[in-house]
Protein backbone atom coordinates (compact mmCIF):
# COMPACT_ATOMS: atom_id res chain seq x y z
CA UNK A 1 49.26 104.90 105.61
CA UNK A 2 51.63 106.00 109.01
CA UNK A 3 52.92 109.01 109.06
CA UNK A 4 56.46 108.23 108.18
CA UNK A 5 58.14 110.54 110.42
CA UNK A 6 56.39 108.44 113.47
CA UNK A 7 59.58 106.51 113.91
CA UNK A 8 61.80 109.51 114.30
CA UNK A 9 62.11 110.53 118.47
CA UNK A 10 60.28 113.91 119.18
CA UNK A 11 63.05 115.17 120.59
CA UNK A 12 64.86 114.97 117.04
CA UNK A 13 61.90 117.04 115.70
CA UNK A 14 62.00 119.56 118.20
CA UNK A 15 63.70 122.96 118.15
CA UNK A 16 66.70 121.99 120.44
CA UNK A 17 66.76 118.48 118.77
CA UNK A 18 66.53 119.30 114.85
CA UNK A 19 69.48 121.54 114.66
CA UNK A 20 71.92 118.57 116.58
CA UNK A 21 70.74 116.34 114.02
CA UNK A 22 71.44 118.70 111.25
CA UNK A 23 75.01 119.56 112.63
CA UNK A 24 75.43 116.07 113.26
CA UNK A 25 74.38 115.17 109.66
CA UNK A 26 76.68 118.07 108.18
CA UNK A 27 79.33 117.12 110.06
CA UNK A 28 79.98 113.80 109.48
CA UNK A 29 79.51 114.68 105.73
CA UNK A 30 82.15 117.38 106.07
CA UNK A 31 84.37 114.49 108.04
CA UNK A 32 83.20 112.28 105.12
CA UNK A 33 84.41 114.31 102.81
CA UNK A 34 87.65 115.30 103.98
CA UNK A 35 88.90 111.76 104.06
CA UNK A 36 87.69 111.51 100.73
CA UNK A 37 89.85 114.65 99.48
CA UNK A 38 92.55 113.28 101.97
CA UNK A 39 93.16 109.80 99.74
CA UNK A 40 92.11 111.59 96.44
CA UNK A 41 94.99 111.85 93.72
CA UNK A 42 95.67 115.08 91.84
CA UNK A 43 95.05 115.08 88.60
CA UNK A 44 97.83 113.70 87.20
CA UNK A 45 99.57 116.90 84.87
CA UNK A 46 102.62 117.61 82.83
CA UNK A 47 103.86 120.21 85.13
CA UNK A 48 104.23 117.30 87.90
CA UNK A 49 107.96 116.46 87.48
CA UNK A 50 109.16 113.46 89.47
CA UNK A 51 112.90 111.95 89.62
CA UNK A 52 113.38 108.32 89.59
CA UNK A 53 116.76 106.22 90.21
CA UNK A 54 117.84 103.26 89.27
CA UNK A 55 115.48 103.25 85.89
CA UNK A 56 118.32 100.98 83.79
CA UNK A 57 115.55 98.13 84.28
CA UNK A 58 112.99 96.58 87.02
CA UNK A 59 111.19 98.68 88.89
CA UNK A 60 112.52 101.99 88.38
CA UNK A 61 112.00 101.20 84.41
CA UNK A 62 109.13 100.51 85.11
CA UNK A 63 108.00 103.35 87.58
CA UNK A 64 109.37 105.73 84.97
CA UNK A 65 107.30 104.48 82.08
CA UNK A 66 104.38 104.44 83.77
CA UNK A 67 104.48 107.89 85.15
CA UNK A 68 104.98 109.32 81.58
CA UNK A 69 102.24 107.12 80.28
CA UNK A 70 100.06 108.62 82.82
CA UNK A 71 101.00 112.56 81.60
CA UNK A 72 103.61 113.45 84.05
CA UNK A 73 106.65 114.88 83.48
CA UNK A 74 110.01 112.18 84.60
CA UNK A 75 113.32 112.78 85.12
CA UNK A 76 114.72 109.06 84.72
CA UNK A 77 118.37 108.60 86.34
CA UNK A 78 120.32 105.82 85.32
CA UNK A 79 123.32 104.26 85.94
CA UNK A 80 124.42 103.31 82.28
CA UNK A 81 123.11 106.76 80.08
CA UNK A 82 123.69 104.34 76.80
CA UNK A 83 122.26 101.26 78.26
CA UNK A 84 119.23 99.54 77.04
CA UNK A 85 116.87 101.34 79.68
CA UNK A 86 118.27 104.70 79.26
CA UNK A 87 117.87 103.88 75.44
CA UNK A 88 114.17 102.93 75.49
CA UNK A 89 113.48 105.89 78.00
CA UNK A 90 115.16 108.16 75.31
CA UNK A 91 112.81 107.22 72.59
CA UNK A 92 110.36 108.78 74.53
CA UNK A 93 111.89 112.00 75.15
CA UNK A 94 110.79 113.35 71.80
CA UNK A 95 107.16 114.12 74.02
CA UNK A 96 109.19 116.69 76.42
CA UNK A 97 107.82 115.26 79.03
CA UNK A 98 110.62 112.21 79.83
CA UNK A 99 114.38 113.09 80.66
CA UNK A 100 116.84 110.99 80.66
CA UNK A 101 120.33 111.59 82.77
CA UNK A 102 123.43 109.43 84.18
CA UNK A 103 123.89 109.32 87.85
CA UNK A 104 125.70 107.19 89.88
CA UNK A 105 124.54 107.56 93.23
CA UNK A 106 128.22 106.70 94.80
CA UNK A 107 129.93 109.70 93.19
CA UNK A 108 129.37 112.98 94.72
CA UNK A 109 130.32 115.11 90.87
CA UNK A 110 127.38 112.77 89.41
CA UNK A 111 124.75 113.81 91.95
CA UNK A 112 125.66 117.31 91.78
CA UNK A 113 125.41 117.03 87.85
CA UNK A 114 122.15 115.22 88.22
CA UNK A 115 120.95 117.93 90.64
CA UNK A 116 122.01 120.86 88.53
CA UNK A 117 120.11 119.56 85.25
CA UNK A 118 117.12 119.05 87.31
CA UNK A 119 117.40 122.60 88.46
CA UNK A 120 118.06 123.91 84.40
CA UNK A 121 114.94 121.89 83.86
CA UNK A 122 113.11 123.75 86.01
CA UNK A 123 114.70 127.47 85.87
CA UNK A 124 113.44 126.61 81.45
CA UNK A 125 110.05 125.65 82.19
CA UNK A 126 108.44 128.07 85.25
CA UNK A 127 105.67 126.03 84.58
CA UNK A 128 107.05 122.32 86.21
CA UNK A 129 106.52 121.34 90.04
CA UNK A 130 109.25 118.89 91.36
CA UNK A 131 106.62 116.91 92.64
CA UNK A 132 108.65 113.84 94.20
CA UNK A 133 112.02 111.90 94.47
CA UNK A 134 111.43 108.31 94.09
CA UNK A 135 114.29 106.73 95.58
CA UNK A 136 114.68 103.34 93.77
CA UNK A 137 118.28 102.58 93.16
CA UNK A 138 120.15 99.55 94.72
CA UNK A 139 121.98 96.42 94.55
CA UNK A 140 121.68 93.11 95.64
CA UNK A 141 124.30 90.44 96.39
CA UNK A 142 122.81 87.03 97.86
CA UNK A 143 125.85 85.47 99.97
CA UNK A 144 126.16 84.12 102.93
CA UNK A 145 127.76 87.08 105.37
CA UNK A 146 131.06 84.90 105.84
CA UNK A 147 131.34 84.22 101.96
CA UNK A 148 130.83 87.94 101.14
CA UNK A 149 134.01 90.19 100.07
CA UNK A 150 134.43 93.75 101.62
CA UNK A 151 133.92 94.66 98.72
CA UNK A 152 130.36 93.29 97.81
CA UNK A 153 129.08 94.64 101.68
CA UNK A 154 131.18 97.89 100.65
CA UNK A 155 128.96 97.96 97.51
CA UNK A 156 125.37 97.46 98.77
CA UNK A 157 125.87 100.06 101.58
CA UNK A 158 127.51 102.69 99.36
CA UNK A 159 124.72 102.11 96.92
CA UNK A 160 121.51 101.03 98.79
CA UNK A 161 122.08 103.85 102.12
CA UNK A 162 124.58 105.81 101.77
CA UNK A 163 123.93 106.78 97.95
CA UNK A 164 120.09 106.86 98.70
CA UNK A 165 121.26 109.85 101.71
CA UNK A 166 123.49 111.45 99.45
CA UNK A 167 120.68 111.72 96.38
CA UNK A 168 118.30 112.55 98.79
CA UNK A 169 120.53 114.98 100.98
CA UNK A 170 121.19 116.63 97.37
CA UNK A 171 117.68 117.52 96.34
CA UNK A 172 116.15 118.53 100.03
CA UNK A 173 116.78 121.85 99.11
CA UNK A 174 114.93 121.66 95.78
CA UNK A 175 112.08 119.34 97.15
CA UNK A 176 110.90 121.53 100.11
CA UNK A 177 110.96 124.12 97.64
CA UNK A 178 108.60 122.80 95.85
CA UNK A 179 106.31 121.24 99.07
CA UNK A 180 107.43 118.00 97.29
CA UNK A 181 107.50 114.62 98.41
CA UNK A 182 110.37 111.85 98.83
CA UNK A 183 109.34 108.50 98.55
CA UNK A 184 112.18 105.64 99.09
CA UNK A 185 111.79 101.88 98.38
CA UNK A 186 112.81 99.54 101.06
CA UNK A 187 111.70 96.18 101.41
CA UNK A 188 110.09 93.25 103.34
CA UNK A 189 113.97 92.18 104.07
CA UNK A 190 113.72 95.62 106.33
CA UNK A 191 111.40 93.67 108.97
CA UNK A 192 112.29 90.08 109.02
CA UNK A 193 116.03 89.85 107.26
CA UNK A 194 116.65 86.43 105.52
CA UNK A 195 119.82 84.36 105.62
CA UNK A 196 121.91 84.79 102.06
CA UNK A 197 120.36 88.57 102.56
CA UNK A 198 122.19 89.65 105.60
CA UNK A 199 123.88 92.87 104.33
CA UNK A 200 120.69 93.64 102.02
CA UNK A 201 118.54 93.31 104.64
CA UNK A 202 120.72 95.44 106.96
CA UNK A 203 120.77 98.22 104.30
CA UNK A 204 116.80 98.25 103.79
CA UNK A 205 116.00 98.25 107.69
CA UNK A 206 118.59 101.32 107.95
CA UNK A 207 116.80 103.37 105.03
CA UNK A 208 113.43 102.57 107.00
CA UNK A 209 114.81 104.15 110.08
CA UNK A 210 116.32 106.76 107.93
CA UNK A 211 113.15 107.32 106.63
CA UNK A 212 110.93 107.53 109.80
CA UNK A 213 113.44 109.91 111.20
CA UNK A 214 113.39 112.13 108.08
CA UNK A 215 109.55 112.18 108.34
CA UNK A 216 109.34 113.87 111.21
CA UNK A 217 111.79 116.17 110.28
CA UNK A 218 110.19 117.33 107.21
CA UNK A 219 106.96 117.71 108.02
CA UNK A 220 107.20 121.05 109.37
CA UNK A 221 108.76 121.88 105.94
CA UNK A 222 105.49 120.96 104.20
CA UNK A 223 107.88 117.57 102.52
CA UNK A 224 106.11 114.07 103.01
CA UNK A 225 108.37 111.32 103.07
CA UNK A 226 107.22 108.18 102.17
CA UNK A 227 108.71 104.20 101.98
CA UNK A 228 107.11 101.31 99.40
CA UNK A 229 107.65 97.99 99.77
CA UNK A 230 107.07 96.51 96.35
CA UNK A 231 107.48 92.95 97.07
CA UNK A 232 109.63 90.41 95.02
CA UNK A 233 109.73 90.52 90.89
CA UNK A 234 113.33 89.49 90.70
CA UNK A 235 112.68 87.35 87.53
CA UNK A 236 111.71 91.03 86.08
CA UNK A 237 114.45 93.03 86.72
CA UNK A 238 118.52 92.58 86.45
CA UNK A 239 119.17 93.34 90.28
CA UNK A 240 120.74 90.02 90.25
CA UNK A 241 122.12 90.22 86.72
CA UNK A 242 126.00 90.02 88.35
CA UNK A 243 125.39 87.24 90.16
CA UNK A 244 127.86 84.62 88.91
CA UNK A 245 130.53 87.20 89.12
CA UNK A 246 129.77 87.72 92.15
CA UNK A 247 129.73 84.03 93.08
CA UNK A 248 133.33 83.48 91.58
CA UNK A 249 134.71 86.78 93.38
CA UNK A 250 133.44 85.22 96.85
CA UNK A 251 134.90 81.57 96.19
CA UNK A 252 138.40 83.15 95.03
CA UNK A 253 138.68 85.14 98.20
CA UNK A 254 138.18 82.25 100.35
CA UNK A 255 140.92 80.28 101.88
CA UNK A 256 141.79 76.68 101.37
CA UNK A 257 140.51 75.62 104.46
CA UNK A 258 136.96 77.18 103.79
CA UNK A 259 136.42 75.80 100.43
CA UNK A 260 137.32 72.35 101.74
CA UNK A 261 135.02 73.06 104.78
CA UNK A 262 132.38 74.67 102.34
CA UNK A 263 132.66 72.30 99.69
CA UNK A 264 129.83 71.81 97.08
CA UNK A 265 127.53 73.62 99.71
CA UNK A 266 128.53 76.51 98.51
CA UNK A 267 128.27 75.38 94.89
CA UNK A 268 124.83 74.26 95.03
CA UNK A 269 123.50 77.46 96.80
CA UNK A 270 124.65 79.49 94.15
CA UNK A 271 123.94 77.13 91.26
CA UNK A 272 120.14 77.43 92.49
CA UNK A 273 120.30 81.38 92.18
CA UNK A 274 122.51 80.96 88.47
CA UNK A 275 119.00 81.20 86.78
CA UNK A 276 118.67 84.68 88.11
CA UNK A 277 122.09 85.85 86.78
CA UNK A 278 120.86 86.14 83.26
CA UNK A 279 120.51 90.29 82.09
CA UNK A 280 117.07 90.57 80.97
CA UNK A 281 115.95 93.24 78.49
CA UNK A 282 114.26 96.09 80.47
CA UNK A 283 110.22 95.93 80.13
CA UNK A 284 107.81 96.75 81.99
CA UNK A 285 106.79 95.10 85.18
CA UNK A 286 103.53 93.40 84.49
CA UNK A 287 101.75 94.57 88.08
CA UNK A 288 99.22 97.32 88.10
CA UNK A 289 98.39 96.88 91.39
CA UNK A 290 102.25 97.96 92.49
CA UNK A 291 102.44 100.90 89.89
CA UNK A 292 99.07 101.59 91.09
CA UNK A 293 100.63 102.51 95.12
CA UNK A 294 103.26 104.61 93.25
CA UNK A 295 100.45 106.47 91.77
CA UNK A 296 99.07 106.80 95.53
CA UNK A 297 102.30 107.73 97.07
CA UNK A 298 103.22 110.56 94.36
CA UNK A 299 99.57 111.97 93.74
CA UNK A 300 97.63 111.62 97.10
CA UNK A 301 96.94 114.67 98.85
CA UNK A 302 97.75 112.85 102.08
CA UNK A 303 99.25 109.69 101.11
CA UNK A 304 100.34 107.13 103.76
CA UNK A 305 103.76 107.05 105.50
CA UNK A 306 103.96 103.54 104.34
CA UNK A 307 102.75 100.86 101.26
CA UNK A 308 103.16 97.19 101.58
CA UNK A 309 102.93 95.14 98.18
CA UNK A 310 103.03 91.82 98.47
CA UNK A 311 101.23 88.42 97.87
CA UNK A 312 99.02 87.13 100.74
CA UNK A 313 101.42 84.40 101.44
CA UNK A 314 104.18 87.01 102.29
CA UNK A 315 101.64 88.46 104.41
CA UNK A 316 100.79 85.43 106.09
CA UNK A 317 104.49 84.11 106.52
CA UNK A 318 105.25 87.83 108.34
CA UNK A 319 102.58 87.11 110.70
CA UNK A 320 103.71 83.94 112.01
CA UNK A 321 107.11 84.92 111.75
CA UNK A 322 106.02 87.86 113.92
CA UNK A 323 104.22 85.99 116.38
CA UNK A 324 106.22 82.75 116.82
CA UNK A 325 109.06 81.91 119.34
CA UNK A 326 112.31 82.87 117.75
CA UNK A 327 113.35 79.25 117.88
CA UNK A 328 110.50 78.40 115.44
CA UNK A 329 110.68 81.55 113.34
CA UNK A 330 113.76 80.48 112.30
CA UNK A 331 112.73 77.35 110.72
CA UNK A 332 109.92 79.18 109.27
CA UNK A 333 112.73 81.65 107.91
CA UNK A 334 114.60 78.28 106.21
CA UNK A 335 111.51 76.96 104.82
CA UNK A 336 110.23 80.45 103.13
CA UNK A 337 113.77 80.88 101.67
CA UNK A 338 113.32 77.60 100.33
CA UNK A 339 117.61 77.46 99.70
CA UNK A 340 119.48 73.89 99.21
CA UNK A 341 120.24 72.65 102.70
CA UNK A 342 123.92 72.25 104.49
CA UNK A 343 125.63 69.07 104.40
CA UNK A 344 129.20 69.04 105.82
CA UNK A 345 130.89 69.99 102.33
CA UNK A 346 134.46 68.11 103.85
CA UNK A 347 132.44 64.96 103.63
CA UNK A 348 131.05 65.23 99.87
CA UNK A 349 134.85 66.47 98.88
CA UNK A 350 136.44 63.09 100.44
């Protein structure tokens, strides 16, 4: 039998050779290693507190829950304190380890509340970490821009960017305190906005900007800030819950001459979304894969600036839509949207 070091180069084997192999070796363990540690998650612990708005139902419900399940210590925010969420939430607040408050992110006196029983919190238990903000809360109103009332663009702005500033403006001080983290939910509206989702959209591609921004600005503080893109579970959550009020508020602030020009466009567009108007009792999204990023993004010693959840076929519609001539992109826009199509509404009202 060969000697099986006959392969290996003499020069590897010789004095000057064996130790650059060694340091080589060591090294890229060490490198190895370090990217390991770098993507690792902290043992989840009930000293890790982490705030969550919007947790009446959807995602923030959900995010909540699942955080508690896994040990951690939640401060759930929500709108309605007597609401169906807040009530489930509450049954679990007999473990210590899940609080549940009111805050409405548009009213100055409720985030200072919110902030100063999050402070109690932790001046009581020495022990807890304010480990992250998890900025969830929004709105959505699907409109075409012209149908929309100042009051519904009013709405999503006050509540999707400027409410997400002021919560988040509100904690820094507690947050870099702690070396904490903020992690805000945007969405794939941020990057390619969709007709019916103008002012949405708008208010998601801000909070990224916000966000990237902020970054930078943190860092030197020892704060990560973070953005998730969760992807669509609309039938799972009541962001669209007011939807036929908001449908009739739109149609009475139009003029004569625009429902005659809209006509039953305008009813059939909203007629497809009526399904979606229905309030749904708050459970918890079925995704583990999605729960699994907030995990990531709260836990990881280094987590990434940015998550992405969505199905392959969003993935594959943003790449053409990203790589096509704006002409065509926007049929590809009509066709992902899937909406009823415009016929001249004065015709089908004569």
């Amino acid at each position: 039998m060969g000697n099986i070091f006959s392969a290996i180069p003499d020069w590897m084997m010789s004095q000057q050779g064996f130790p650059t192999v060694v340091g080589f070796v060591a090294g890229a363990l060490a490198c190895g290693s370090y990217l390991y540690w770098c993507r690792a998650l902290e043992v989840a612990s009930a000293r890790h507190m982490v705030v969550v708005t919007g947790c009446d139902s959807g995602l923030g419900f959900s995010v909540a829950l699942h955080l508690h399940s896994m040990g951690l210590t939640v401060v759930a925010a929500c709108l309605d304190a007597h609401g169906p969420g807040a009530t489930k939430l509450k049954a679990l607040a007999g473990l210590d380890r899940m609080h549940v408050l009111c805050l409405d992110i548009r009213d100055g006196a409720s985030i200072e509340e919110a902030v100063h029983e999050v402070h109690i919190l932790l001046q009581r238990h020495r022990e807890l970490q304010l480990k992250a903000l998890v900025n969830n809360a929004g709105v959505m109103v699907f409109g075409e821009f012209e149908w929309l009332t100042e009051r519904l663009v009013n709405q999503q702005v006050e509540v999707n960017l400027l409410g997400t500033m002021r919560v988040t403006k509100a904690f820094c001080s507690l947050i870099r305190h702690h070396k904490g983290r903020i992690v805000t939910v945007t969405s794939h509206c941020a990057s390619q906005a969709l007709p019916g989702l103008s002012v949405y959209g708008a208010t998601k591609a801000a909070l990224k900007a916000w966000s990237d921004a902020l970054r930078v600005e943190q860092a030197k503080y020892g704060v990560k800030v973070i953005t998730l893109v969760p992807g669509s579970f609309v039938m799972q959550s009541n962001i669209l819950a007011h939807h036929d009020q908001h449908t009739k508020e739109m149609h009475d602030s139009m003029t004569p001459a625009d429902k005659l020009f809209f006509g039953d466009y305008f009813q059939r567009f909203n007629s497809y979304l009526s399904s979606l108007s229905e309030v749904r009792e708050p459970t918890l999204i079925d995704d583990s894969t999605l729960l699994k990023k907030f995990e990531h993004a709260i836990l990881a010693h280094r987590p990434y600036a940015h998550y992405q959840h969505a199905p392959y076929r969003y993935v594959f519609y943003h790449f053409l839509l990203n790589t096509m001539p704006v002409w065509i992109r926007d049929k590809l826009v009509v066709r992902f949207v899937a909406m009823p199509g415009w016929q001249d509404g004065r015709a089908s009202s004569r």
